[in-house]
N, C-alpha and C. Protein backbone atom coordinates (compact mmCIF):
# COMPACT_ATOMS: atom_id res chain seq x y z
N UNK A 1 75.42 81.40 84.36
CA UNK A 1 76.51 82.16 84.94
C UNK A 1 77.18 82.98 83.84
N UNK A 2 77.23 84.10 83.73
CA UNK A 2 77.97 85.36 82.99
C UNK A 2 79.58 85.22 83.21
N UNK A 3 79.95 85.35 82.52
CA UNK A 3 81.34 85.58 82.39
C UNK A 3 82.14 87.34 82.89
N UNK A 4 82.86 87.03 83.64
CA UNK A 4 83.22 88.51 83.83
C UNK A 4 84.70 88.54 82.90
N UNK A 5 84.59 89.83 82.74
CA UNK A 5 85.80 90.34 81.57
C UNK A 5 86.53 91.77 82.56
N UNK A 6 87.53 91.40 82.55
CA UNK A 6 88.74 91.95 83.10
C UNK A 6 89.50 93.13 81.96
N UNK A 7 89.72 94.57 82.51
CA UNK A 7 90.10 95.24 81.54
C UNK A 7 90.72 96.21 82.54
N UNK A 8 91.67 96.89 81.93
CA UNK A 8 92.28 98.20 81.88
C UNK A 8 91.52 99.34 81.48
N UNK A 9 91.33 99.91 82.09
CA UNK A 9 90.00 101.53 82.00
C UNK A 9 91.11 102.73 82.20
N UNK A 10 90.82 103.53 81.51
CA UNK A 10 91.42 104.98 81.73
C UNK A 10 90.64 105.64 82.97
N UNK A 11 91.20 105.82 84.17
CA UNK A 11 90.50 106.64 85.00
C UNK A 11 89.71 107.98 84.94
N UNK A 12 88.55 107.82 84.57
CA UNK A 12 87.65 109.39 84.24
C UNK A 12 87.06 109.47 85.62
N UNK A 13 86.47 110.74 85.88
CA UNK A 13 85.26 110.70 86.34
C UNK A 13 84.08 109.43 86.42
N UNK A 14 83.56 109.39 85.68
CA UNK A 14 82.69 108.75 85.18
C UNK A 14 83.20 107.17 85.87
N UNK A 15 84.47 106.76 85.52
CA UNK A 15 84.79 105.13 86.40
C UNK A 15 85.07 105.62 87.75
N UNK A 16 84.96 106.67 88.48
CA UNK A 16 85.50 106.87 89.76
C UNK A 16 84.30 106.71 90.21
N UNK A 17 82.96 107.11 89.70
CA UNK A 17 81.49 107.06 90.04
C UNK A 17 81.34 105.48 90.26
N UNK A 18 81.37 105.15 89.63
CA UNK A 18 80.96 103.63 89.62
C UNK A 18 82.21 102.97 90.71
N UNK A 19 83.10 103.11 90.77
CA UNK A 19 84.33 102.28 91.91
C UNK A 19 83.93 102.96 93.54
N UNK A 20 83.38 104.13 93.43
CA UNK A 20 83.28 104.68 94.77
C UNK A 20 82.15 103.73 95.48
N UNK A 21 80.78 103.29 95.16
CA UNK A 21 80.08 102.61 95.71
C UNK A 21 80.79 101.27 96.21
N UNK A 22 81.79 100.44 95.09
CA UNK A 22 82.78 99.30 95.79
C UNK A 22 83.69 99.43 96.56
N UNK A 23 83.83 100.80 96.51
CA UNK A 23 85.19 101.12 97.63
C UNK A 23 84.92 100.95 99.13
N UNK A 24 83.45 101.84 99.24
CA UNK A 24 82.46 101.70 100.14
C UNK A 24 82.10 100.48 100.65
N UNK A 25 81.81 99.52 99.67
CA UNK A 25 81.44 98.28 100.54
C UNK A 25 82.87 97.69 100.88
N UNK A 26 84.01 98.09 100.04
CA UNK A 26 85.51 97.00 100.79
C UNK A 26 85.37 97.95 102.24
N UNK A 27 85.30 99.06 102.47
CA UNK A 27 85.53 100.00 103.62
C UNK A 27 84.70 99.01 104.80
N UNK A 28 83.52 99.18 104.50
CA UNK A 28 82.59 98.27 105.38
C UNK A 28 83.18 97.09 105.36
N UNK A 29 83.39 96.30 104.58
CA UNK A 29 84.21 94.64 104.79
C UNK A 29 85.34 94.90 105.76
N UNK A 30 86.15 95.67 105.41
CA UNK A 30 87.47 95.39 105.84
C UNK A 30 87.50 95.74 107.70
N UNK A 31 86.83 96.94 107.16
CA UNK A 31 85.99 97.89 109.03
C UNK A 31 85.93 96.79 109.92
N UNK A 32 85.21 95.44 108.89
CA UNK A 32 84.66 94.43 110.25
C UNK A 32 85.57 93.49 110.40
N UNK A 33 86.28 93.53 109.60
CA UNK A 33 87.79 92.24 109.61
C UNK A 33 88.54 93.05 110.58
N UNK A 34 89.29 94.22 110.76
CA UNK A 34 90.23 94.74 111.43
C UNK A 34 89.91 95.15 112.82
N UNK A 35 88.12 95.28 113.17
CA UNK A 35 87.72 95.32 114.27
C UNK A 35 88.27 96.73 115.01
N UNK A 36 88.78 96.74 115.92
CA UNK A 36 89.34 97.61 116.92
C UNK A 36 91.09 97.42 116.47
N UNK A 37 91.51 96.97 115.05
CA UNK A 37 92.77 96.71 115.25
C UNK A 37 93.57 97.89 114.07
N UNK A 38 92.43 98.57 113.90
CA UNK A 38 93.01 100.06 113.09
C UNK A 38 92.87 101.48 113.44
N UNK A 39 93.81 102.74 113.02
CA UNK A 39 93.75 103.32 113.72
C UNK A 39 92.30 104.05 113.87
N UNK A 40 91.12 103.67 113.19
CA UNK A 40 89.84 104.37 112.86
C UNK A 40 88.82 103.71 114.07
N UNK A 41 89.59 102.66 115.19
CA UNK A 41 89.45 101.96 116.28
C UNK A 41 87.49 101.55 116.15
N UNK A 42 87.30 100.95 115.36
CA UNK A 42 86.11 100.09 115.02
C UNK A 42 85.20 101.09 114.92
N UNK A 43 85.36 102.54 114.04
CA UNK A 43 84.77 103.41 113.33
C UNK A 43 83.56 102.65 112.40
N UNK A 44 82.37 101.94 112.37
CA UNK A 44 81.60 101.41 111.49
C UNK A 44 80.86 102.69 110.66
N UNK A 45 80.77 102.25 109.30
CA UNK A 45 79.44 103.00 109.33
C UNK A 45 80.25 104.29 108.63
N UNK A 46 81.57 104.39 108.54
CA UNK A 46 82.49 105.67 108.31
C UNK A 46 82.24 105.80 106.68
N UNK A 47 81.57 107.08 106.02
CA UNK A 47 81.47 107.43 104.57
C UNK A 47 82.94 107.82 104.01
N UNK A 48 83.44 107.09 103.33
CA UNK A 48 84.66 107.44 102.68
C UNK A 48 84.50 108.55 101.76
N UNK A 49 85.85 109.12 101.46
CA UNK A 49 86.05 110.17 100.34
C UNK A 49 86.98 110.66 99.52
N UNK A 50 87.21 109.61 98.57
CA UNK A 50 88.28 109.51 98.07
C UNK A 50 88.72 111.05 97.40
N UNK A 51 90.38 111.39 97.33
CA UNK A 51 90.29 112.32 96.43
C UNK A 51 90.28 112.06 95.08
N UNK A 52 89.30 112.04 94.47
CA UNK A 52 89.37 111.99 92.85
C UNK A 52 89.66 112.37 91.91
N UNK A 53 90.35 113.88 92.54
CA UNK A 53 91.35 114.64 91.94
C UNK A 53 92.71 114.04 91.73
N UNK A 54 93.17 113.77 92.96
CA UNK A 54 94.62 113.46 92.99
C UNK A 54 94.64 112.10 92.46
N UNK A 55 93.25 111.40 92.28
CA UNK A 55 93.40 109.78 91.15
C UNK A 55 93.67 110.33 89.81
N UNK A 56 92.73 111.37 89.78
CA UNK A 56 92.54 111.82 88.16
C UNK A 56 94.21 112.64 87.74
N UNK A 57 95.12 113.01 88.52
CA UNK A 57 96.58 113.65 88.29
C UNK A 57 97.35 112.26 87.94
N UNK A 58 96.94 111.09 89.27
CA UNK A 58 98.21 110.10 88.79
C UNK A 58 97.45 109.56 87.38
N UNK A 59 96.64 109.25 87.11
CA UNK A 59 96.01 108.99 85.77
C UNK A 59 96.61 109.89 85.13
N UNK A 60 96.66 111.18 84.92
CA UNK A 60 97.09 112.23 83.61
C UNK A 60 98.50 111.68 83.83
N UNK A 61 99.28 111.54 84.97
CA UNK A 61 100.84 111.21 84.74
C UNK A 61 101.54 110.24 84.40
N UNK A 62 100.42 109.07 83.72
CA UNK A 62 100.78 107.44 83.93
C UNK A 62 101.30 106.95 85.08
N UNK A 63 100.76 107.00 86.29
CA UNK A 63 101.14 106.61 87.51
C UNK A 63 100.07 105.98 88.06
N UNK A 64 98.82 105.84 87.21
CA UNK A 64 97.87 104.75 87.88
C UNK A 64 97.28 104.10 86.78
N UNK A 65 97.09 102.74 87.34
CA UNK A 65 96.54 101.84 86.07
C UNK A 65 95.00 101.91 87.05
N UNK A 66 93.78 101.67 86.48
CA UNK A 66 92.56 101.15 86.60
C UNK A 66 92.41 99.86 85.88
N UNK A 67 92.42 99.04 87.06
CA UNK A 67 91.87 97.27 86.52
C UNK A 67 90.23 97.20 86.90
N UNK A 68 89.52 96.70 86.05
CA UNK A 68 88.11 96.48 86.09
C UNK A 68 87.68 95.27 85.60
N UNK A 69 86.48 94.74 86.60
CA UNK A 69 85.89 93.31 86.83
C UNK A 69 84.44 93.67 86.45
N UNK A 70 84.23 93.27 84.91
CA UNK A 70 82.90 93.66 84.55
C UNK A 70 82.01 92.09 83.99
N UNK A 71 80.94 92.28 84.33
CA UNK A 71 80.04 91.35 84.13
C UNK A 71 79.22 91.70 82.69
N UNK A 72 79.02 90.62 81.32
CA UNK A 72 78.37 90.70 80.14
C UNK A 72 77.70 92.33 79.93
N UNK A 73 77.17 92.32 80.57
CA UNK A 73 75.81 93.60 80.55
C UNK A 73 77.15 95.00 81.41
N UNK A 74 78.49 94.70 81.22
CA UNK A 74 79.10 95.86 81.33
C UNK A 74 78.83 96.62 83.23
N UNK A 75 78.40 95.57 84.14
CA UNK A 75 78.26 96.13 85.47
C UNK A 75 79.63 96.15 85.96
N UNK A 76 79.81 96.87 86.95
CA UNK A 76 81.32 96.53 87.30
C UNK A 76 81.06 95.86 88.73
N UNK A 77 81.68 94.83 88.97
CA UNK A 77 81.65 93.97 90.32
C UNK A 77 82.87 93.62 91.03
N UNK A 78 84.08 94.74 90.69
CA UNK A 78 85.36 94.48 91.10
C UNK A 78 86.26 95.89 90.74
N UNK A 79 87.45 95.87 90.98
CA UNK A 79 88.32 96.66 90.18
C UNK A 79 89.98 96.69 91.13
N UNK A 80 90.48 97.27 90.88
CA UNK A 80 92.39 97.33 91.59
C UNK A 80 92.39 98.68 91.02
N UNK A 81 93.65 99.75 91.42
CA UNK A 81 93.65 100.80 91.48
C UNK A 81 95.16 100.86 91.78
N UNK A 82 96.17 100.61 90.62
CA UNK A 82 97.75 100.19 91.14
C UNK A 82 98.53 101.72 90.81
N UNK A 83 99.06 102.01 92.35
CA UNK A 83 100.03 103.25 91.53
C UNK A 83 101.28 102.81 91.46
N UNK A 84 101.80 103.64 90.16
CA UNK A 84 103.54 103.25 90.13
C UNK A 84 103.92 104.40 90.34
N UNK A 85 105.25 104.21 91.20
CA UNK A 85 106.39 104.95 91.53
C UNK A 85 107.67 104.42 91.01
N UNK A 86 108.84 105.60 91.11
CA UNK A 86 109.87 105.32 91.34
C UNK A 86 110.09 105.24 93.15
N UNK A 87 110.80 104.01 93.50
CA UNK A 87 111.35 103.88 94.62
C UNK A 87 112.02 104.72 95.40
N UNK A 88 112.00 105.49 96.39
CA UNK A 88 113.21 106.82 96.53
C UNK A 88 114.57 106.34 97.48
N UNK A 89 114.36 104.90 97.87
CA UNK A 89 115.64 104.38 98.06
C UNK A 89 116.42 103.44 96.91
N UNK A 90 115.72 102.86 96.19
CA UNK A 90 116.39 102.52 94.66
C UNK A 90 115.96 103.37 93.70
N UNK A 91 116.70 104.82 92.93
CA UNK A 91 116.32 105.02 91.96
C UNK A 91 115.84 104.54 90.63
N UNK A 92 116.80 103.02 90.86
CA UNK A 92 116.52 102.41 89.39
C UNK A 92 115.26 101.23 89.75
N UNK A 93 114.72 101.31 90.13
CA UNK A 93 113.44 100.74 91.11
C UNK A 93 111.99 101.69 90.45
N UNK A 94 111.40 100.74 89.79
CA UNK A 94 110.08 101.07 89.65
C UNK A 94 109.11 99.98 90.44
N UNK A 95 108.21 100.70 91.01
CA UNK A 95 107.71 99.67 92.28
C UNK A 95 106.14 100.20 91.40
N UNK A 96 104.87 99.26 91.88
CA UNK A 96 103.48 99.18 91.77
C UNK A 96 103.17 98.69 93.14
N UNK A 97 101.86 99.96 93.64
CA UNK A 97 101.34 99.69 95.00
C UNK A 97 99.69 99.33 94.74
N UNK A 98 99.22 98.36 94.99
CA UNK A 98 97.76 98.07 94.86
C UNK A 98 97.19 98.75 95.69
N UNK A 99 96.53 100.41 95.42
CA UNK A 99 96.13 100.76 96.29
C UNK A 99 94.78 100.59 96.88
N UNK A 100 93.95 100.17 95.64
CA UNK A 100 92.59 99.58 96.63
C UNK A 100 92.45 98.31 95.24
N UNK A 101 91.81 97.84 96.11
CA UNK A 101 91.48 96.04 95.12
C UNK A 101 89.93 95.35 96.19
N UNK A 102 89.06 95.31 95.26
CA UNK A 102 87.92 94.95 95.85
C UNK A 102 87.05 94.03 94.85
N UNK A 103 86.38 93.03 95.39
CA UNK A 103 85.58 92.10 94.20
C UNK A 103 84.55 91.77 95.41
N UNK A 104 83.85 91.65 94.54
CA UNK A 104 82.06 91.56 95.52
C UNK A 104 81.95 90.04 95.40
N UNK A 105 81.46 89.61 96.98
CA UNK A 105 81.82 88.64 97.28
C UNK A 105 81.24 86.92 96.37
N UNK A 106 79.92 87.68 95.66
CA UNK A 106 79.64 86.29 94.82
C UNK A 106 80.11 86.86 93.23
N UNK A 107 81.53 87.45 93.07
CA UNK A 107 82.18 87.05 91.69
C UNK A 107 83.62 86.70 92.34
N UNK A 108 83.83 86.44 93.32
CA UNK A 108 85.33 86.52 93.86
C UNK A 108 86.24 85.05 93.17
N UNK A 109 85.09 84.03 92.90
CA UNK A 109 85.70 82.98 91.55
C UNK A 109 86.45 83.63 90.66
N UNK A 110 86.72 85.04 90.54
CA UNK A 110 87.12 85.86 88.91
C UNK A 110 88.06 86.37 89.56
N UNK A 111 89.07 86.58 91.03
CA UNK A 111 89.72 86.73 91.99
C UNK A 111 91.22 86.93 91.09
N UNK A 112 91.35 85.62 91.10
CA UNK A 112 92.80 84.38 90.84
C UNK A 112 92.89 85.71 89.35
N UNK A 113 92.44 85.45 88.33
CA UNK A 113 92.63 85.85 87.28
C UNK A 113 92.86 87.28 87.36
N UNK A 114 92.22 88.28 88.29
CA UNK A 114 92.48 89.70 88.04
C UNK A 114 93.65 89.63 88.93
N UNK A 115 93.93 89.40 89.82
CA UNK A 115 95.20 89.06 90.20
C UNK A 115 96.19 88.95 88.99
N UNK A 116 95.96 87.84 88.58
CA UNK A 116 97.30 87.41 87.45
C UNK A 116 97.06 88.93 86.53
N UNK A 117 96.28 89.60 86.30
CA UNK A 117 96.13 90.38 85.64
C UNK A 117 97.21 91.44 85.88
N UNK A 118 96.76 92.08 87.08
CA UNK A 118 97.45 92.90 87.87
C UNK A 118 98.83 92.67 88.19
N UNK A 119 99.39 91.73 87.96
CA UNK A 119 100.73 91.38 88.49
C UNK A 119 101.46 91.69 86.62
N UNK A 120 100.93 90.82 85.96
CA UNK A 120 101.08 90.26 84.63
C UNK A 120 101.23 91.82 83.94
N UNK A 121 100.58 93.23 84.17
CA UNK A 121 100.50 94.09 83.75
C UNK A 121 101.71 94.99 84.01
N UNK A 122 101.67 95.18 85.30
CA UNK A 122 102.75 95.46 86.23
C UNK A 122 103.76 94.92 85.88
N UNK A 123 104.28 94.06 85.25
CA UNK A 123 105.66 93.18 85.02
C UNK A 123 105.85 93.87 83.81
N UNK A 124 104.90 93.88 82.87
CA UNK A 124 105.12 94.49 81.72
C UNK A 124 105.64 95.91 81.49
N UNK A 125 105.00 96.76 82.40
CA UNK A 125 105.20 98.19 82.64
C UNK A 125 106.73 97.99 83.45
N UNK A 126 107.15 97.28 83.76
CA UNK A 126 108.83 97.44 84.13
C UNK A 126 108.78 97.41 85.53
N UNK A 127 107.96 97.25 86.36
CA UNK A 127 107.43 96.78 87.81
C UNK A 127 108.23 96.35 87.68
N UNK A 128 109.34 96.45 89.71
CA UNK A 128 110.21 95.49 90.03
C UNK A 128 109.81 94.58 90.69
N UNK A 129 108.81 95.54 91.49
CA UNK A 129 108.31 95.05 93.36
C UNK A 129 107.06 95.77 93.07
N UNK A 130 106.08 94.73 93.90
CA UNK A 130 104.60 95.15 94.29
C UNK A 130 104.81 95.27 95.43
N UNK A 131 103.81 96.25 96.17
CA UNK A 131 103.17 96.64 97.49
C UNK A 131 102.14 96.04 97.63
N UNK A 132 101.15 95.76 97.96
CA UNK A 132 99.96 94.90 98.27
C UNK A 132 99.41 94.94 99.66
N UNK A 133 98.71 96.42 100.25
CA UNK A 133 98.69 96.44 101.81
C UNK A 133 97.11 95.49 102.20
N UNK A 134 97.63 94.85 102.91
CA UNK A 134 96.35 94.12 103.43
C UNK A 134 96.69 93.88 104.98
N UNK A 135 95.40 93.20 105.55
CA UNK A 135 94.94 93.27 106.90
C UNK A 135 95.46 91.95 106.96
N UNK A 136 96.67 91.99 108.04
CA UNK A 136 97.01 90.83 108.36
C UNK A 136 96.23 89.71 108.80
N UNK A 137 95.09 89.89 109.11
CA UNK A 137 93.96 88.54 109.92
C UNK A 137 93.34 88.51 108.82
N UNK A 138 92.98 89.04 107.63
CA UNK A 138 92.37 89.03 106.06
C UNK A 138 92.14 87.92 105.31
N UNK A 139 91.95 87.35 104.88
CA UNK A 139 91.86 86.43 103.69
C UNK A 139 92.78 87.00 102.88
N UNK A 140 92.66 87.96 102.11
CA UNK A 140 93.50 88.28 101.29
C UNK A 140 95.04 88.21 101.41
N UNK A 141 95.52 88.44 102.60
CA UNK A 141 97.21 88.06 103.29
C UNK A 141 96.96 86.51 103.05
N UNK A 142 96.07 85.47 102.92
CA UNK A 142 96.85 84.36 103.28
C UNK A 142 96.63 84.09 101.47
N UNK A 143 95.94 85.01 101.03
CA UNK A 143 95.78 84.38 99.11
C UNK A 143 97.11 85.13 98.80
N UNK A 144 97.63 86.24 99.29
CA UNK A 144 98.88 86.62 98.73
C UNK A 144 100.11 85.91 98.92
N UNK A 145 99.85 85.42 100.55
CA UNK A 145 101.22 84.14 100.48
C UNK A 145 101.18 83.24 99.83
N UNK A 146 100.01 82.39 99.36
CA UNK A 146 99.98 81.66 98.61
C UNK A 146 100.81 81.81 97.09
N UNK A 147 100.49 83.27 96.57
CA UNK A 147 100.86 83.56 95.77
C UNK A 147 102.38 83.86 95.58
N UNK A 148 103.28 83.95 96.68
CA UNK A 148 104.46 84.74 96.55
C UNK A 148 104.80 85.63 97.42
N UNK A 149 103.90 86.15 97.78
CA UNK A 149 103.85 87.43 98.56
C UNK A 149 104.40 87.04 100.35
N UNK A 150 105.00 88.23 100.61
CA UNK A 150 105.62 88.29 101.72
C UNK A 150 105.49 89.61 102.55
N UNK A 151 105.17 89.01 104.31
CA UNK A 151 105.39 90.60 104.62
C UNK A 151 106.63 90.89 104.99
N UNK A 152 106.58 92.35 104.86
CA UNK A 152 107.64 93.10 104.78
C UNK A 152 107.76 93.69 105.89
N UNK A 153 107.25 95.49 105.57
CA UNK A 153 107.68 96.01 106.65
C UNK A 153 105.57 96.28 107.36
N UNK A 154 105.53 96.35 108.38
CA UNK A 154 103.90 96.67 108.74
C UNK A 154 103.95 98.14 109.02
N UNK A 155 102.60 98.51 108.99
CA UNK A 155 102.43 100.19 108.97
C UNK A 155 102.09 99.92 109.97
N UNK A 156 102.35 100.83 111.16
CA UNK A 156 101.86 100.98 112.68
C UNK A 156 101.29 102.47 112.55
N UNK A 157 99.73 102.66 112.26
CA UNK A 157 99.18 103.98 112.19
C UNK A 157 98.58 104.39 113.40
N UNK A 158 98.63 105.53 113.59
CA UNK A 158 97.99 106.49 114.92
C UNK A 158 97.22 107.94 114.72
N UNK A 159 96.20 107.58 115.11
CA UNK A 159 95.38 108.83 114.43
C UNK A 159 95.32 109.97 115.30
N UNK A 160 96.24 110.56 115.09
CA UNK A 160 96.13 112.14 115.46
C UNK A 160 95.17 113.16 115.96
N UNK A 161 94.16 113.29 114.94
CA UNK A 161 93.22 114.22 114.56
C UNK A 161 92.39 114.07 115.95
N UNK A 162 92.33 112.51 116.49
CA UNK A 162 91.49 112.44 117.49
C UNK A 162 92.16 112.30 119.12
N UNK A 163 92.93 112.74 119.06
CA UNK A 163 94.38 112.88 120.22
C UNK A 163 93.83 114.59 121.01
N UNK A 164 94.14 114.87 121.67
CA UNK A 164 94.02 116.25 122.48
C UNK A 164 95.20 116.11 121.98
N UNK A 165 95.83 117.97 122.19
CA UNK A 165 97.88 118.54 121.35
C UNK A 165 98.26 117.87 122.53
N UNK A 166 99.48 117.21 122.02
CA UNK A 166 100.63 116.32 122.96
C UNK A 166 99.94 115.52 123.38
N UNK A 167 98.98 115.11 123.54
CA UNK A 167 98.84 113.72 124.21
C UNK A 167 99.18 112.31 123.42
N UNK A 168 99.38 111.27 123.81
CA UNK A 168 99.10 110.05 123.56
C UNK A 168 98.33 109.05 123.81
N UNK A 169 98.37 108.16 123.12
CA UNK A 169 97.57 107.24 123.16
C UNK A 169 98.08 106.03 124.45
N UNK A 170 99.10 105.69 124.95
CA UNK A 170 99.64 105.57 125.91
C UNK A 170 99.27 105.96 126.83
């Protein structure tokens, strides 16, 4: 068994290549956890597309950390993707949002630790409050309560794009 090593990466090109194929498979994981219970209404099979531009801006602005889950021989089998903000209802509020966090399912033993990583980093950088959006029926919601974590407020999303003008979903 290889040891995986946990690091902080500067977001290039080059690490967006390698995270897009894991992003892809959390997309597919999560697709089948949320079922018909998102607004992409059991969309399988959907090719994501991240903008890698607007990663590569919060990177130039220090507004995104890249956490990476690499195995001896340097593969990557994980990673987190945390942006920081200022809060715009507490100015003096610096908040970190985990915006994607994915580990392939036979290194997820290395879980617990990039976690502590991610939190542990975030505290340092002057983090008040984490965001952490996950799928309430998830595994991951019940490893975050474990951890501390609480829900807050829930996103109730509605997809537009696929609506006729004025109609609803109602």
């Amino acid at each position: 068994m290889s040891s995986m090593k946990i690091s902080i990466e500067t977001f290039t090109g080059e690490l967006a290549d390698e995270i897009v194929p894991l992003g892809q498979q959390s997309w597919d994981e999560c697709s089948e956890i949320k079922k018909d219970t998102c607004a992409y209404h059991g969309q399988r099979g959907l090719q994501i597309e991240p903008d890698i531009d607007q990663y590569l801006y919060l990177s130039d602005h220090q507004s995104l950390i890249a956490f990476t889950l690499r195995d001896d021989e340097g593969v990557l089998h994980g990673y987190a993707l945390a942006i920081l903000y200022r809060s715009l209802h507490l100015k003096t509020e610096l908040c970190g949002n985990v915006d994607t966090f994915y580990v392939q399912p036979d290194h997820r033993r290395s879980m617990p630790r990039l976690m502590s990583q991610i939190e542990e980093t975030l505290r340092e950088r002057g983090v008040s409050i984490i965001g952490w959006p996950v799928t309430m029926t998830g595994k991951l919601c019940e490893i975050l309560q474990r951890r501390g974590y609480i829900a807050d407020d829930v996103v109730m999303e509605l997809k537009l794009k696929d609506l006729p003008r004025g109609e609803t979903c109602a």
